[in-house]
Protein backbone atom coordinates (compact mmCIF):
# COMPACT_ATOMS: atom_id res chain seq x y z
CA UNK A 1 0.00 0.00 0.00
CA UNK A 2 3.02 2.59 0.87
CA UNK A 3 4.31 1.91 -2.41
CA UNK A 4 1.12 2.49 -4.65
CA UNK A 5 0.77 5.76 -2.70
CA UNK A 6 4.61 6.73 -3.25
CA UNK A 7 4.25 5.77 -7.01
CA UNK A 8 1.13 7.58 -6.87
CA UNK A 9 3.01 10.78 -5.46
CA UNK A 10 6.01 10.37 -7.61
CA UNK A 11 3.96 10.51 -10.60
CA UNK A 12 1.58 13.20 -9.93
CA UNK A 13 5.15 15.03 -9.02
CA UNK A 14 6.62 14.42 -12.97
CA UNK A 15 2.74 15.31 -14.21
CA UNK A 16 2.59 18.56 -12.54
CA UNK A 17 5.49 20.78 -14.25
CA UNK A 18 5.26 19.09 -17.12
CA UNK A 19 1.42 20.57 -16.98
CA UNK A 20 3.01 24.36 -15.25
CA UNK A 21 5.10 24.71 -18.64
CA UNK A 22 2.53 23.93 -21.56
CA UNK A 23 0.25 26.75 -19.76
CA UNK A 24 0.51 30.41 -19.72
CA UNK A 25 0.87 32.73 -16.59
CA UNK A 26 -0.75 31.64 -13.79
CA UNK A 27 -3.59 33.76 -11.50
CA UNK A 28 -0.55 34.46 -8.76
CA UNK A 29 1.50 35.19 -11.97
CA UNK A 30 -0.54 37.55 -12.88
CA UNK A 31 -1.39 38.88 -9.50
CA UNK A 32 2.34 39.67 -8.93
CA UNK A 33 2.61 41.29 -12.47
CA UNK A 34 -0.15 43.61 -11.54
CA UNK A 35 1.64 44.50 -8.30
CA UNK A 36 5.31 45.04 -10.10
CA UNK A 37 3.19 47.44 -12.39
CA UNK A 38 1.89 49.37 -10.13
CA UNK A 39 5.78 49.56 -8.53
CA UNK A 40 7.08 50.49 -11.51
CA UNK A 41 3.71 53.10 -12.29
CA UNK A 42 5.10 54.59 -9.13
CA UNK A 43 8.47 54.80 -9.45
CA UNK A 44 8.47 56.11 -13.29
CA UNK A 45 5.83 58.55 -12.93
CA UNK A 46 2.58 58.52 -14.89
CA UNK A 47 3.75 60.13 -18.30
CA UNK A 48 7.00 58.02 -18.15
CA UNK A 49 4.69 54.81 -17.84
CA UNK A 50 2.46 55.49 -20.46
CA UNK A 51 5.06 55.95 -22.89
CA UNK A 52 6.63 52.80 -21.81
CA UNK A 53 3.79 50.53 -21.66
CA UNK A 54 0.35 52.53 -23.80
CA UNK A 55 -0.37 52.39 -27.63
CA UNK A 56 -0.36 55.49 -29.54
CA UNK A 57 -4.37 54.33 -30.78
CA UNK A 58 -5.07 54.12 -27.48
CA UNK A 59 -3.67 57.33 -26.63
CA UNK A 60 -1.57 55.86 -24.06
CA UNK A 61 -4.68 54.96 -21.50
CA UNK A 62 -3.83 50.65 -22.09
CA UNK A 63 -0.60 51.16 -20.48
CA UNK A 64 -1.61 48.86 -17.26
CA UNK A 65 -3.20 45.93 -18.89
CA UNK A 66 -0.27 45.91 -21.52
CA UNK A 67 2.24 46.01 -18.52
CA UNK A 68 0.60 43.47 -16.53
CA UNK A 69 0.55 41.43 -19.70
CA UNK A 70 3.96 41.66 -20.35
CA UNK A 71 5.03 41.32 -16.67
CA UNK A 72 2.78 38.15 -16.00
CA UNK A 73 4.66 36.41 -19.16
CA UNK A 74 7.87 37.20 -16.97
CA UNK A 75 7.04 36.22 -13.89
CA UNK A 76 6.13 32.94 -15.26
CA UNK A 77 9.66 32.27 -16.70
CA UNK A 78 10.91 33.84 -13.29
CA UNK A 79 9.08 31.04 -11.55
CA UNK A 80 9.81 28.83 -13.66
CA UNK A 81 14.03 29.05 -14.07
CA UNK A 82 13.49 29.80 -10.27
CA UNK A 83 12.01 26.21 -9.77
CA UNK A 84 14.92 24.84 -11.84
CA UNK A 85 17.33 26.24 -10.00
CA UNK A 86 16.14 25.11 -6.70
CA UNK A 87 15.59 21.55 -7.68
CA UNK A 88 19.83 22.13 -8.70
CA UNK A 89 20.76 23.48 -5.51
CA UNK A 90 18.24 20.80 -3.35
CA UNK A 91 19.99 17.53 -5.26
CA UNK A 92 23.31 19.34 -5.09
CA UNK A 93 25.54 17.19 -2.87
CA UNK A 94 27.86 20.25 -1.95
CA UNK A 95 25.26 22.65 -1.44
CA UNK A 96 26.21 22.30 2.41
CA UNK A 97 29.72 23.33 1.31
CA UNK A 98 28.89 26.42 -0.44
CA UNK A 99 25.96 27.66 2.29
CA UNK A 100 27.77 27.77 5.23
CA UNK A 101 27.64 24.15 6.26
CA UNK A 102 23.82 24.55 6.08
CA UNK A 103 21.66 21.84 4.05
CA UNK A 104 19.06 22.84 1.61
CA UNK A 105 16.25 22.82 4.50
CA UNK A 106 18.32 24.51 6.82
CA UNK A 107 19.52 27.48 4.76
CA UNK A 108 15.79 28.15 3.08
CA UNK A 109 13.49 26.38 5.43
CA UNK A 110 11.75 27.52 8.28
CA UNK A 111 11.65 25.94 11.71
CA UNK A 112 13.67 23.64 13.43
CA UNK A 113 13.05 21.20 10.61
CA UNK A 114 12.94 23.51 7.62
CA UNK A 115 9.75 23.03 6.45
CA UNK A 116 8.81 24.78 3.03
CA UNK A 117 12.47 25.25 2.06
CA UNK A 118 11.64 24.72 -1.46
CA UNK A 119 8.64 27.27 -1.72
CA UNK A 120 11.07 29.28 -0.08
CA UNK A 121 13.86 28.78 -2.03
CA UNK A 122 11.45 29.73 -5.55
CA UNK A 123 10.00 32.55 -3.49
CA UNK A 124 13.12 34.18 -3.12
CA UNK A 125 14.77 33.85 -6.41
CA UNK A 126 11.71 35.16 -7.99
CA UNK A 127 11.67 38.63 -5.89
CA UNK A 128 15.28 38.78 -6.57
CA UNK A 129 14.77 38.51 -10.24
CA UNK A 130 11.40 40.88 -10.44
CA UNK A 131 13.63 43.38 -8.52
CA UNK A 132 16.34 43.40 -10.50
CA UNK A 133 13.99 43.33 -13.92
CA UNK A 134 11.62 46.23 -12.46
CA UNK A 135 15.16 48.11 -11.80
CA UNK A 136 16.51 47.24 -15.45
CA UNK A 137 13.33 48.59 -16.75
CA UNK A 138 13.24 52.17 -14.76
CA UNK A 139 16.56 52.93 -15.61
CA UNK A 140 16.48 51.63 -19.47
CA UNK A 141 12.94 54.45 -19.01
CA UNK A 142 15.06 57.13 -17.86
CA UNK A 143 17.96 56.56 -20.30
CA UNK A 144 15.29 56.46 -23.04
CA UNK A 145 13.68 59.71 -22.15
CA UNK A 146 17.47 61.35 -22.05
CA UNK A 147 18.12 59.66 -25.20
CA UNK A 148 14.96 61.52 -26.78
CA UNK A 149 15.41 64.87 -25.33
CA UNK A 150 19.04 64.90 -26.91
CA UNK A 151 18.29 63.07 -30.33
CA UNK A 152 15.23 64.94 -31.02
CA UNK A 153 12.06 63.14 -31.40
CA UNK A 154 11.97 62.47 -35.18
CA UNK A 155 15.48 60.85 -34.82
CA UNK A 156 14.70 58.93 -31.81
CA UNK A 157 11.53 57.73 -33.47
CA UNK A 158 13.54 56.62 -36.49
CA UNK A 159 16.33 55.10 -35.06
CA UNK A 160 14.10 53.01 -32.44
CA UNK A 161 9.69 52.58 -34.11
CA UNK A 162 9.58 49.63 -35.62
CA UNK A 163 5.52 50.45 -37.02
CA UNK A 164 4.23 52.38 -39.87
CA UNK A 165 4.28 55.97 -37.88
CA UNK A 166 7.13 54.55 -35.45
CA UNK A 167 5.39 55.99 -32.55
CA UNK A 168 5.96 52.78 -30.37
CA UNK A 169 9.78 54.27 -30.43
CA UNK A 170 9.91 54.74 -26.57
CA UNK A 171 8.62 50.99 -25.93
CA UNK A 172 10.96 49.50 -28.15
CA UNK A 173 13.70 51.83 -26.57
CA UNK A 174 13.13 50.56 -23.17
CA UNK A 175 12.38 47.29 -24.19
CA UNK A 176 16.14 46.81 -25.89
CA UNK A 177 17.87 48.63 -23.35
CA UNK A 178 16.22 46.60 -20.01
CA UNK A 179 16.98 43.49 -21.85
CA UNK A 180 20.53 44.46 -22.67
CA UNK A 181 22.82 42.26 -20.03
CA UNK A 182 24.53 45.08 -17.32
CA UNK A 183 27.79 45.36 -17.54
């Protein structure tokens, strides 16, 4: 009987992220894209976010649903490499080595017998990469918005819209220049 019940388990653990990658964003997914959004409403400014995210057609009022859009596709591969990465680091034998002498369930668990590490351990790379994306994105914003005030915006528009009027310039802009690795 154990052993039905652990084959039972074992399976529904292989069937479960192969099912997590063949769909799109989740609800949380999107409930955490929403929230980075609003972040990064805040921190840009208004104007600054409308430009990034809004359609001209639109006049610029889509620019939350089209960031939460975006942003929901990217927490899902944020998740997702996160979850791949902790499954390395929980079957690494010399993850002790490397984290202080602590195992995987004491270094990310909680408790006395670190229950949830591996939540944890998803949960944490996943902030750590939304932070560091919602940062990419504000500065590759502001760098844009120099780069437009001293290119003019018929150059700017030129060198960066890919459309028929090339009025999604600033989108594209920021869009290159957050995915850009940092030096």
């Amino acid at each position: 009987m154990k052993s039905r019940i652990a084959i039972v388990a074992l399976l529904a653990a292989l069937v479960v992220p192969a099912a997590s990658f063949a769909d799109g964003p989740t609800g949380q997914d999107r409930a955490n894209a929403a929230r980075a959004c609003s972040a990064l409403r805040t921190s840009m400014g208004a104007d600054l976010f409308r430009q990034t995210y809004g359609t001209a057609a639109s006049n610029r009022r889509n620019a939350f649903g089209r960031c939460v859009s975006q942003w929901a596709r990217t927490e899902q591969q944020n998740r997702l490499s996160a979850r791949s990465a902790c499954q390395a680091e929980q079957n690494d034998p010399n993850f002790a080595a490397s984290h202080d002498g602590k195992s995987f369930a004491e270094f990310y668990g909680n408790g006395p017998k670190g229950a949830n590490a591996f939540a944890r351990c998803v949960s944490s790379k996943v902030k750590a990469a939304r932070a560091e994306a919602q940062t990419n994105t504000v500065n590759a914003a502001r760098q844009c918005k120099a780069e437009r005030k001293t290119m003019g915006v018929a150059e700017f528009r030129a060198k960066y819209g890919k459309n028929a009027t090339d009025r999604n310039a600033f989108g594209k802009c920021v869009s290159a220049l957050a995915k850009a690795p940092s030096n």
